[in-house]
Protein backbone atom coordinates (compact mmCIF):
# COMPACT_ATOMS: atom_id res chain seq x y z
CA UNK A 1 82.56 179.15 -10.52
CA UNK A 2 82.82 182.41 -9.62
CA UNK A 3 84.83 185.78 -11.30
CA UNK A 4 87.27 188.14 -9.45
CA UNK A 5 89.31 190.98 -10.85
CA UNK A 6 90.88 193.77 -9.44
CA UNK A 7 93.00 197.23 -10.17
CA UNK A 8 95.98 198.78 -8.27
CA UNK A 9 97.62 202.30 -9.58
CA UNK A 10 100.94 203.30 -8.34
CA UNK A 11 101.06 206.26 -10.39
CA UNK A 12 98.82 208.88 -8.26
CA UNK A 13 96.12 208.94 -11.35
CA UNK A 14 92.66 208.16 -9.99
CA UNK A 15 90.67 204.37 -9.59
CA UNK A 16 87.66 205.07 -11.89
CA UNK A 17 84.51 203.22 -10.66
CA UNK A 18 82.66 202.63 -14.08
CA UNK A 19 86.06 201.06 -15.23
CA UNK A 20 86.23 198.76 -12.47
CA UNK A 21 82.35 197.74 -13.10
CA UNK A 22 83.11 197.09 -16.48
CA UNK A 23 85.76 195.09 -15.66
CA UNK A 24 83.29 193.26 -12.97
CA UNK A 25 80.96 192.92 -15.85
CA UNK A 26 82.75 190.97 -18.17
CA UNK A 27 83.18 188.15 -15.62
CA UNK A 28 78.88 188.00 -15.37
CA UNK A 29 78.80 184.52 -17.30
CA UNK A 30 81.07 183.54 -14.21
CA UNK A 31 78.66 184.36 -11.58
CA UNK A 32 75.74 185.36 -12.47
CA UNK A 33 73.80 185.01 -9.23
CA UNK A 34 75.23 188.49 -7.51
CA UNK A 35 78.20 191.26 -7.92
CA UNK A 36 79.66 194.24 -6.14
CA UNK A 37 82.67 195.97 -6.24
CA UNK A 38 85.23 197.82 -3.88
CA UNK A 39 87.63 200.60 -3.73
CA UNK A 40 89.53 202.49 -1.67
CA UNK A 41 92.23 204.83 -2.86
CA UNK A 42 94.83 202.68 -5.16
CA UNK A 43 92.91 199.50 -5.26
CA UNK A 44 89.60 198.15 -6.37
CA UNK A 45 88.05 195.01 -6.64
CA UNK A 46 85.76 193.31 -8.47
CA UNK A 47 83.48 189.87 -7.89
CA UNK A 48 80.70 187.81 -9.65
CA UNK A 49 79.19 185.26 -7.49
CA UNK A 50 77.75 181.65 -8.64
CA UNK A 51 76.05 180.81 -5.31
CA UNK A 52 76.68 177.48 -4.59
CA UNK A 53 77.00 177.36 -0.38
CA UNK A 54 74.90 180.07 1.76
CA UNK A 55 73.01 180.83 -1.40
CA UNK A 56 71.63 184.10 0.65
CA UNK A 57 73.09 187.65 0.71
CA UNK A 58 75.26 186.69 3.28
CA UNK A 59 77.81 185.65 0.93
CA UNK A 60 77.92 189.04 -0.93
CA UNK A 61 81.26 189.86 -1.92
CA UNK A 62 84.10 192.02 -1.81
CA UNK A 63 84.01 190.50 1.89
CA UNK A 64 85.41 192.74 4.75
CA UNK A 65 86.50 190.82 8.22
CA UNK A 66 84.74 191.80 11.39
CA UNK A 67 87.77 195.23 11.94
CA UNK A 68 87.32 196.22 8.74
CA UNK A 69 91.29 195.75 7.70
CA UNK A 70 91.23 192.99 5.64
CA UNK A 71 88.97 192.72 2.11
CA UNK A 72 88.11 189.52 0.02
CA UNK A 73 86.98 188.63 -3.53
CA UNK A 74 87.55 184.61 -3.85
CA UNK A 75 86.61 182.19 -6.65
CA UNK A 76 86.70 178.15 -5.04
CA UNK A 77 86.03 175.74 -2.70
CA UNK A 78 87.41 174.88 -0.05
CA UNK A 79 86.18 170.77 1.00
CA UNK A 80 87.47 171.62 4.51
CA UNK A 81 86.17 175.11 5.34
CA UNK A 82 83.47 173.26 8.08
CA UNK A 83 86.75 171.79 9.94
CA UNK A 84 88.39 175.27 9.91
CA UNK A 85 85.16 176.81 10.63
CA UNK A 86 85.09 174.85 13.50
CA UNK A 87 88.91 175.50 14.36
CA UNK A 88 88.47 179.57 13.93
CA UNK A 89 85.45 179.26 16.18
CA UNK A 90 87.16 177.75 19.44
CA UNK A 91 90.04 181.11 19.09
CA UNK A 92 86.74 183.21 19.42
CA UNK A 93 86.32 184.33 15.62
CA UNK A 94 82.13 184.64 14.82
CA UNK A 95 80.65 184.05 11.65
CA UNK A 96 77.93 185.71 10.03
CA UNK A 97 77.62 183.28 6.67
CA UNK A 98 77.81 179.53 6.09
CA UNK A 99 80.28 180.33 3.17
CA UNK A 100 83.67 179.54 2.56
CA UNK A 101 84.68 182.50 1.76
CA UNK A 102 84.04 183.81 5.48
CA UNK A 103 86.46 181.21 6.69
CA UNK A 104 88.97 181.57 3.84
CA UNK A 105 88.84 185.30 5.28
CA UNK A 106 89.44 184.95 8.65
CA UNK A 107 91.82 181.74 8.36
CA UNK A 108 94.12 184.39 6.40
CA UNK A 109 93.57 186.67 9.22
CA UNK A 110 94.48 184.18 12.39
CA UNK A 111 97.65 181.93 9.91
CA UNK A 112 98.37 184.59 7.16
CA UNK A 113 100.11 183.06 4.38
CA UNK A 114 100.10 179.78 6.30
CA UNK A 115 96.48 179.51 5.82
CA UNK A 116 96.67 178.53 2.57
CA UNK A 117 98.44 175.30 3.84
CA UNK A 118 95.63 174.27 5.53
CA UNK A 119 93.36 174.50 2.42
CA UNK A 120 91.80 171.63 0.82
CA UNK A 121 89.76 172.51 -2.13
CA UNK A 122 90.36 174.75 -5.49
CA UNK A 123 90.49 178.47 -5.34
CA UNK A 124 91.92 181.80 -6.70
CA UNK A 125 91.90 184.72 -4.27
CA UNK A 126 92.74 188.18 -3.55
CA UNK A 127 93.01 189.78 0.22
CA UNK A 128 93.63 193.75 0.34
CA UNK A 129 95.12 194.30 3.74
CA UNK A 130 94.06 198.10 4.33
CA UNK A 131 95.99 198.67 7.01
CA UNK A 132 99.53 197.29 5.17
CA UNK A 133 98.19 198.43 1.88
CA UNK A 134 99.27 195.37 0.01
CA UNK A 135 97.73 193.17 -1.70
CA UNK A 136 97.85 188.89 -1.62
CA UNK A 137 97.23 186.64 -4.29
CA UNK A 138 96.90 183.00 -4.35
CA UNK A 139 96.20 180.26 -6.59
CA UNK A 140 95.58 176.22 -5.41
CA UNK A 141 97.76 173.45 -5.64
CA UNK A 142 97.14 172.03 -8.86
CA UNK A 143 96.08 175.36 -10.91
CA UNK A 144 92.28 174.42 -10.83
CA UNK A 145 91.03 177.85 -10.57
CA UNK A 146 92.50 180.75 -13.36
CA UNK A 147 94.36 183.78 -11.92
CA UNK A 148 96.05 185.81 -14.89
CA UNK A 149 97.52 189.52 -13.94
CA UNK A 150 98.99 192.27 -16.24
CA UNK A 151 101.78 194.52 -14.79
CA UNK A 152 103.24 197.31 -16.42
CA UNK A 153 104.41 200.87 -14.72
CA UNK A 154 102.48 202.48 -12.74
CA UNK A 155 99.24 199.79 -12.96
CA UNK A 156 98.79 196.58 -11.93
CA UNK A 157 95.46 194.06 -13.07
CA UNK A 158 94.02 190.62 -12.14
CA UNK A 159 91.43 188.87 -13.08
CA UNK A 160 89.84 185.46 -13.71
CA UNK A 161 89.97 185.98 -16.99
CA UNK A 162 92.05 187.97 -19.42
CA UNK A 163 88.84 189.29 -20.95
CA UNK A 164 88.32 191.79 -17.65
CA UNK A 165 91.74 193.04 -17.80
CA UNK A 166 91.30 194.23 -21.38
CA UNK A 167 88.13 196.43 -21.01
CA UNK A 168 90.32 198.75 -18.78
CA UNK A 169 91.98 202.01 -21.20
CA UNK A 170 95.61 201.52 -20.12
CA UNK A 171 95.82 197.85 -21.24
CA UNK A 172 97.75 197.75 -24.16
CA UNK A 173 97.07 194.55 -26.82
CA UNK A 174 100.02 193.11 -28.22
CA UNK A 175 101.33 189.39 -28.45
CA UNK A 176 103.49 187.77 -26.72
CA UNK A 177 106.21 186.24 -28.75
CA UNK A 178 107.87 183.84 -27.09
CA UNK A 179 104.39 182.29 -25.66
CA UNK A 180 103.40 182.16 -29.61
CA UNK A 181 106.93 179.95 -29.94
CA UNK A 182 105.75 177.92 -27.02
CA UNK A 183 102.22 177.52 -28.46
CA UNK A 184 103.60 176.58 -31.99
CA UNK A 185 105.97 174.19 -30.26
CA UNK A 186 103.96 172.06 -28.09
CA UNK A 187 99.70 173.95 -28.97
CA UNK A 188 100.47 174.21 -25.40
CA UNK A 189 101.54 177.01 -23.52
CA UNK A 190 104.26 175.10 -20.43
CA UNK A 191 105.68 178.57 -18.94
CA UNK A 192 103.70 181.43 -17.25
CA UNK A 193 103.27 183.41 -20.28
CA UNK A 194 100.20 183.84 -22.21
CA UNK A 195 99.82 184.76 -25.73
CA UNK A 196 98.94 188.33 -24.70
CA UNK A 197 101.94 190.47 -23.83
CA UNK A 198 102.46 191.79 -20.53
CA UNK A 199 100.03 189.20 -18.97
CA UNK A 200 100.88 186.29 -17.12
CA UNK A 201 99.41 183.58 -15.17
CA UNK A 202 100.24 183.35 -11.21
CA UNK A 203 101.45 179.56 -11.82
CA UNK A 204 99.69 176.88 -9.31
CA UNK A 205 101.13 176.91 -6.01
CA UNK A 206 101.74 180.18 -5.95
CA UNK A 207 101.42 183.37 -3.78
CA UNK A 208 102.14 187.19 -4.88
CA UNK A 209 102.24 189.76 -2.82
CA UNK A 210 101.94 193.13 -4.14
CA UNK A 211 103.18 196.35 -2.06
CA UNK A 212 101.85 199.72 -2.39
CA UNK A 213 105.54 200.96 -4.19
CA UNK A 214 104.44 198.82 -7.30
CA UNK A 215 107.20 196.06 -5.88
CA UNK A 216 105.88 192.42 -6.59
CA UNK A 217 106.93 189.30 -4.84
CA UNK A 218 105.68 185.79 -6.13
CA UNK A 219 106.51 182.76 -4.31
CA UNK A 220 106.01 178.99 -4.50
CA UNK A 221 104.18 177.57 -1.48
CA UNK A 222 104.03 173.82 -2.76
CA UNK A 223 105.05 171.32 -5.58
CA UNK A 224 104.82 167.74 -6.63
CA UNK A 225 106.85 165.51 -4.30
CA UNK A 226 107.71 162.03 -5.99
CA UNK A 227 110.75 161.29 -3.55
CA UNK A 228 108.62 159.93 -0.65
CA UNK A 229 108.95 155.92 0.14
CA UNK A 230 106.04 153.64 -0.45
CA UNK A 231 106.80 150.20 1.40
CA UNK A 232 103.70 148.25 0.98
CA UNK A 233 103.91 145.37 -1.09
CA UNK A 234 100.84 143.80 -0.21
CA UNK A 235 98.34 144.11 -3.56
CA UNK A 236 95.43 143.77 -1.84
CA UNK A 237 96.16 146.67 1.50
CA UNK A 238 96.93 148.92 -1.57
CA UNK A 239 93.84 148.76 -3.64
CA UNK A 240 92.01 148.92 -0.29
CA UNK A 241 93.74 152.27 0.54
CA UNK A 242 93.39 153.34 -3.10
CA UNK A 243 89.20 152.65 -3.10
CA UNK A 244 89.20 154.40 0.09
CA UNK A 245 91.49 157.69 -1.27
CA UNK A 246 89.00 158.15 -3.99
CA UNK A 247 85.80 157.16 -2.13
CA UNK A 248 86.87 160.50 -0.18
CA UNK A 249 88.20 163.09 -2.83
CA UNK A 250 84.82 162.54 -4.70
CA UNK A 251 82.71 162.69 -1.79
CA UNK A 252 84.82 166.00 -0.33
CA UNK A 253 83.11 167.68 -3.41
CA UNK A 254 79.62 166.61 -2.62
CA UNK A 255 79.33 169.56 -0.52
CA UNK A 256 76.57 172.49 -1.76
CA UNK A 257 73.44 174.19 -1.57
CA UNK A 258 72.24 173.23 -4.97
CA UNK A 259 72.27 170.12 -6.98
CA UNK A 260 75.16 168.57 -8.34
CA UNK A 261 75.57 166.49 -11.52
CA UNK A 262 78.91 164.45 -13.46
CA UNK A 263 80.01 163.84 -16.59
CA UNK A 264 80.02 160.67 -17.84
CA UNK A 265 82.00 159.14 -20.86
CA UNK A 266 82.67 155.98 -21.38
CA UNK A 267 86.01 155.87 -19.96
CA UNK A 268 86.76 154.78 -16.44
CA UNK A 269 87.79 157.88 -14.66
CA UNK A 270 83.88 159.90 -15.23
CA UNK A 271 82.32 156.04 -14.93
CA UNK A 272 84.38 155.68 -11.29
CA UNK A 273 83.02 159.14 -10.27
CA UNK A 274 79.94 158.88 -11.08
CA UNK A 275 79.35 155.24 -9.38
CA UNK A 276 80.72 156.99 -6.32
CA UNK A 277 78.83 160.22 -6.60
CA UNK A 278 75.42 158.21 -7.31
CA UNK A 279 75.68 156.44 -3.90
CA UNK A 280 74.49 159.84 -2.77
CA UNK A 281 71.63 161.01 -4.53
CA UNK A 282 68.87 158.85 -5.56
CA UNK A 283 68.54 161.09 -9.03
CA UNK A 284 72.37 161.91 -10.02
CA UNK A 285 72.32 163.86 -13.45
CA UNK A 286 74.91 162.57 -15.95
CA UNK A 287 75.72 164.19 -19.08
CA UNK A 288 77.31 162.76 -22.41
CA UNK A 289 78.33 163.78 -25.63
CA UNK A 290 77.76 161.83 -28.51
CA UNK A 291 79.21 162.00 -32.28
CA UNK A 292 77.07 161.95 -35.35
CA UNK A 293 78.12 158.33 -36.68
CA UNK A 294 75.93 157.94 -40.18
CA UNK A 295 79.10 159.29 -42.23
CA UNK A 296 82.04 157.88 -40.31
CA UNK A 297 84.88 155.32 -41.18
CA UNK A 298 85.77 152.21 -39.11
CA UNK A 299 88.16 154.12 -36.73
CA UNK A 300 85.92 156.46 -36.01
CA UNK A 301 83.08 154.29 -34.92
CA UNK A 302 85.32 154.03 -31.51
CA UNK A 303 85.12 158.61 -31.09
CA UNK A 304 81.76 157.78 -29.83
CA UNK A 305 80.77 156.45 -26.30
CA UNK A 306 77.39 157.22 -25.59
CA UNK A 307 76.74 153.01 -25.48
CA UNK A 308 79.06 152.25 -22.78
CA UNK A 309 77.86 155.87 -21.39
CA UNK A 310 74.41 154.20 -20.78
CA UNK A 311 75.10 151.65 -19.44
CA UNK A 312 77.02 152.77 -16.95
CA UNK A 313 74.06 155.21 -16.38
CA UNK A 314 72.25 152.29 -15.96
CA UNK A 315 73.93 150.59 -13.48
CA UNK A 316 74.07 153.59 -11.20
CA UNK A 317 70.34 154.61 -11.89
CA UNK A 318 71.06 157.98 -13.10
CA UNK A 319 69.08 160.78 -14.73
CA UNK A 320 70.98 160.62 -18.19
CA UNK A 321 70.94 163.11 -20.38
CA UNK A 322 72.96 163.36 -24.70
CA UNK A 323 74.04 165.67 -26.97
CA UNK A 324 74.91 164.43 -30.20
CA UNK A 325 77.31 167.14 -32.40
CA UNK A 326 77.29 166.82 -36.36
CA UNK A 327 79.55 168.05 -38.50
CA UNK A 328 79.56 171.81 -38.67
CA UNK A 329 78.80 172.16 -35.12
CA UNK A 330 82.92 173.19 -34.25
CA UNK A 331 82.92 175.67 -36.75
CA UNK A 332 79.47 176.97 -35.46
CA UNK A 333 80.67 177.47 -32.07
CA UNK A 334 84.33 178.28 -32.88
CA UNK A 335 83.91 181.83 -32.19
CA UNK A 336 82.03 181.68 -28.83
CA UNK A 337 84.79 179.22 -27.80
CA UNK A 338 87.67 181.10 -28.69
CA UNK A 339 85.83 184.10 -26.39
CA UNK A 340 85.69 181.47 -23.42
CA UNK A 341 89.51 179.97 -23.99
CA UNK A 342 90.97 183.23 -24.64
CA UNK A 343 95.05 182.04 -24.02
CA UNK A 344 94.47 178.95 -25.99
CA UNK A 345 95.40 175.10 -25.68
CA UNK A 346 95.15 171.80 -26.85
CA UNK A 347 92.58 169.48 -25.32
CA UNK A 348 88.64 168.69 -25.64
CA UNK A 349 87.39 172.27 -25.76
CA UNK A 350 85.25 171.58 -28.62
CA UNK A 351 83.32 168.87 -26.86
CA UNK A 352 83.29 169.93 -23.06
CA UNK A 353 81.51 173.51 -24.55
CA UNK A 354 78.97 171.74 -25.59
CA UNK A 355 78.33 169.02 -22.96
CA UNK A 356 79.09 172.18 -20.53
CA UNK A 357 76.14 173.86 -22.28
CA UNK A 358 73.71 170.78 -21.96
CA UNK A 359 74.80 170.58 -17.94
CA UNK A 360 74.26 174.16 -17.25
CA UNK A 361 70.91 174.04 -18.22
CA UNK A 362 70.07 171.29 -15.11
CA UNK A 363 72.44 171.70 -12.45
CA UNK A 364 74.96 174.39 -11.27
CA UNK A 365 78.23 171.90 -9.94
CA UNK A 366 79.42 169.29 -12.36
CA UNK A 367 81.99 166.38 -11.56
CA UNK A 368 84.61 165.71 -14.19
CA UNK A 369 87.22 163.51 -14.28
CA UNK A 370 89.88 165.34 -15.81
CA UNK A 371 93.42 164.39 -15.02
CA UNK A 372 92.59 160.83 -13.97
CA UNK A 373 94.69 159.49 -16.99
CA UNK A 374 97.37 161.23 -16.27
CA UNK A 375 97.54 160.23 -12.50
CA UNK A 376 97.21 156.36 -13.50
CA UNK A 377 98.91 157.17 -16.69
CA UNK A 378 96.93 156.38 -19.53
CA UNK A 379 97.21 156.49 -22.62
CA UNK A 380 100.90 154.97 -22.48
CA UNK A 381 101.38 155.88 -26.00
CA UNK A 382 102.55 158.86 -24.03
CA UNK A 383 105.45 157.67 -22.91
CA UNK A 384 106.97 154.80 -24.02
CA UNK A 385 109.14 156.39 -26.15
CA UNK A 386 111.13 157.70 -23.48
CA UNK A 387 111.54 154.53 -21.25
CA UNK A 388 115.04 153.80 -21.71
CA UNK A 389 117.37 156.73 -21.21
CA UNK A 390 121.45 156.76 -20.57
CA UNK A 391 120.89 159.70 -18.60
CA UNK A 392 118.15 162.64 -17.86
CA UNK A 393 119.61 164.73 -20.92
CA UNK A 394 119.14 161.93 -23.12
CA UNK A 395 115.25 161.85 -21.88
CA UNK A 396 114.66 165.35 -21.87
CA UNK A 397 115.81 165.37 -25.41
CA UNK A 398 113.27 162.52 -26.74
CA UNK A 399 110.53 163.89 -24.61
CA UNK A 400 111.13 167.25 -26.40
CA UNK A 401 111.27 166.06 -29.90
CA UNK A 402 107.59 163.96 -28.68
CA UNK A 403 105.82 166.70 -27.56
CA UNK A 404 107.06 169.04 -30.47
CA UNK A 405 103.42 168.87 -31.59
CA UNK A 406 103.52 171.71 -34.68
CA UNK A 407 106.49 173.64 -36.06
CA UNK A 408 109.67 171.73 -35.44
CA UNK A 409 113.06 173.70 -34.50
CA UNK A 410 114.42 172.86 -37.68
CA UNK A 411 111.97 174.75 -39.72
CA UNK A 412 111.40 177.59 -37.14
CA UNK A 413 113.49 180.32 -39.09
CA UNK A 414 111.60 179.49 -42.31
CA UNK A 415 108.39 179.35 -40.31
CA UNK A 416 108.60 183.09 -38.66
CA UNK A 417 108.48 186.09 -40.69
CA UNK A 418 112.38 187.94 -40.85
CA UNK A 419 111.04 190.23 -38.50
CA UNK A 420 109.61 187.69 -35.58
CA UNK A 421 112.11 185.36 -35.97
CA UNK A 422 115.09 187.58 -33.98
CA UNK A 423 112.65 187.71 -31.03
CA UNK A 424 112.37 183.62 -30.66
CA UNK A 425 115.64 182.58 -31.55
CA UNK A 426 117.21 183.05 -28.07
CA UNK A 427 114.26 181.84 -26.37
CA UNK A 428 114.57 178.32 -26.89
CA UNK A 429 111.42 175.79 -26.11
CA UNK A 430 113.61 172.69 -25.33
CA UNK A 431 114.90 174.45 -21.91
CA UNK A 432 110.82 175.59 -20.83
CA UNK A 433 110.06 171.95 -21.70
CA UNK A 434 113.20 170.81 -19.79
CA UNK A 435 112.47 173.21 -16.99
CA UNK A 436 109.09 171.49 -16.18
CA UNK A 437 110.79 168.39 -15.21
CA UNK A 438 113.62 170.62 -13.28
CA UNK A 439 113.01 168.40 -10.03
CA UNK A 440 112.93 165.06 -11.35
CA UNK A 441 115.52 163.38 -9.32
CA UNK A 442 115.69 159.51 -10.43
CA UNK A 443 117.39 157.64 -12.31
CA UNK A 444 117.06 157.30 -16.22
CA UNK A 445 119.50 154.77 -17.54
CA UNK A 446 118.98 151.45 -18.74
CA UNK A 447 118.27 148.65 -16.41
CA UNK A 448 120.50 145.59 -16.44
């Protein structure tokens, strides 16, 4: 994990340096291995580095190509930057680091935007083209890596995290109030707003490019694709090609100069990874966390998986290592977790801080298997309640009144002060929820 940020002015006042190394600073618990920073006329960038491949020098960034027109500050991985490497090489490009970031560099130099089609990893980037004097920002497939930005007149911000945007004097605070009617509909946030006004989050899939009038064009460079045909019948060919599919997305992220560990819950998805991952190091760290059980009811015996952890452990030999939270320990960390989040969400934040915390202090990559219920859908709790439809409208609608996790529509104008309430009314949540299924193109009525 690394942190990148960035300034552009279109309004002829100067780039101040100690701004822009403020900014740079906020992102240290990113990357805390190196740092520099960058500027030329109406830009600057930023970048902390967590050194994970080419752990020497050589991987210093802001990154310049070999001509000196085209400037890099990149947070990622890319699982297929030794292929590309490869590829670059035979058209005659040199390299003078085993990073990624070299070839993410000069792939966007020989492709341009096409390079990022060729990509197969996670990453959040930002290429000044000195010569053009425009800027391009991209963010991965599947929104992995953070990329928020902040554009008002005259000044434009990125970062990795919200936190480096604010440090700079022309950021204004305020709070975004139809992201706060998203939040209190679903404690998620489903657009690209964030709960601080004026910033935004380049969506995954996405490319912006930025021009040196202040004009900014964003544009969607891939999506989901459920249309495509899938003719095998034959049980047995499929879970073959499935066990060979994940064999090789887990052991793509093998790849590093440093030592890797995984998560491990007692769930399948971190159990599957890490019996894949261990196949590859004698000593694989795992890390669980554990609940407190001696004041617990029945129900809650089943919040805790540290048995079925070990074991697991076991059977793949691991290094295995527990923390066990109490109660008190959320409110104890609340505030340092709130710092991290920033533009917040539902999900296992308490927890994951601090199993994060426990990992950190052995290895610098952790596996996770985040999102593996949702692509085998688990949990079908989820979803059952919208399995028979007369049409998409009639799913959309009991999807919506599902996911309405916290203030309902019907009590929203009791719910907002007089004063709020005029700014939300308009800005209804059912169409962002309906707009997040905007492609789905089957069919939703009963069967016979």
């Amino acid at each position: 994990m690394c942190g990148i940020t960035g300034v552009m002015r279109f309004d002829g006042k100067p780039l101040r340096i100690p701004v822009l190394q403020r900014m740079t600073d906020m992102l240290m618990h990113r990357g805390p291995d190196d740092g520099g920073i960058w500027t030329n006329q109406m830009i600057g960038l930023g970048h902390r580095r967590l050194s994970i491949i080419d752990l020497s020098p050589a991987g210093h960034q802001p990154m310049l190509n070999d001509d000196g027109t085209l400037i890099i500050v990149y947070n990622g991985e890319l699982y297929n930057y030794l292929q590309l490497k490869a590829e670059l090489q035979a058209k005659g490009y040199q390299f003078h680091s085993g990073t990624d970031t070299e070839v993410v560099l000069k792939a966007y130099q020989e492709w341009g935007v096409e390079a990022i089609k060729r990509f197969n990893g996670m990453f959040a980037f930002a290429v000044w083209n000195i010569l053009k004097q425009q800027l391009f920002l991209a963010r991965d497939r599947y929104g992995i890596k953070p990329l928020y930005y902040y554009s008002v007149p005259g000044l434009f911000l990125f970062g990795s995290e919200i936190k480096a945007m604010a440090v700079h004097p022309d950021f204004n605070f305020g709070v975004s109030v139809p992201a706060m009617n998203e939040y209190f509909s679903f404690q998620n946030i489903f657009s690209d707003l964030t709960l601080f006004e004026n910033i935004k989050i380049l969506p995954a899939g996405y490319t912006m490019l930025i021009n040196s009038d202040g004009g900014i064009y964003q544009e969607q460079y891939w999506d989901y694709n459920f249309t495509e045909g899938f003719n095998n019948t034959d049980e047995r060919e499929i879970l073959e090609e499935l066990s060979r599919l994940f064999d090789q997305a887990v052991n793509r992220q093998l790849i590093g100069d440093v030592e890797i560990g995984s998560y491990l819950s007692g769930g399948m998805d971190s159990g599957a990874i890490t019996s894949v991952a261990a196949q590859n190091f004698s000593d694989l760290r795992t890390f669980t966390c554990g609940f407190d059980l001696s004041n617990v009811t029945r129900a809650e015996f089943s919040f805790d998986e540290r048995a079925k952890a070990e074991y697991i452990s076991s059977l793949n030999r691991t290094l295995h290592y527990e923390v066990i939270l109490k109660a008190g320990d959320m409110e104890r960390v609340l505030n340092r977790m709130v710092w991290h989040q920033e533009d917040l969400r539902v999900g296992q934040s308490y927890p994951n801080y601090y199993v994060s915390d426990l990992a950190a202090r052995f290895v610098k990559v952790i596996l996770s298997g985040a999102g593996g219920d949702e692509l085998f859908a688990g949990y079908p709790w989820r979803y059952y309640r919208a399995m028979v439809n007369h049409n998409f409208e009639d799913y959309a609608d009991k999807y919506y009144r599902y996911w309405q996790r916290l203030i309902p529509d019907s009590i929203k104008s009791e719910f907002y002060q007089p004063s709020i309430y005029p700014e939300i009314w308009d800005y209804q949540t059912r169409d962002v929820f309906k707009n997040t299924l905007k492609k789905f193109s089957g069919d939703c009525s009963p069967e016979d």
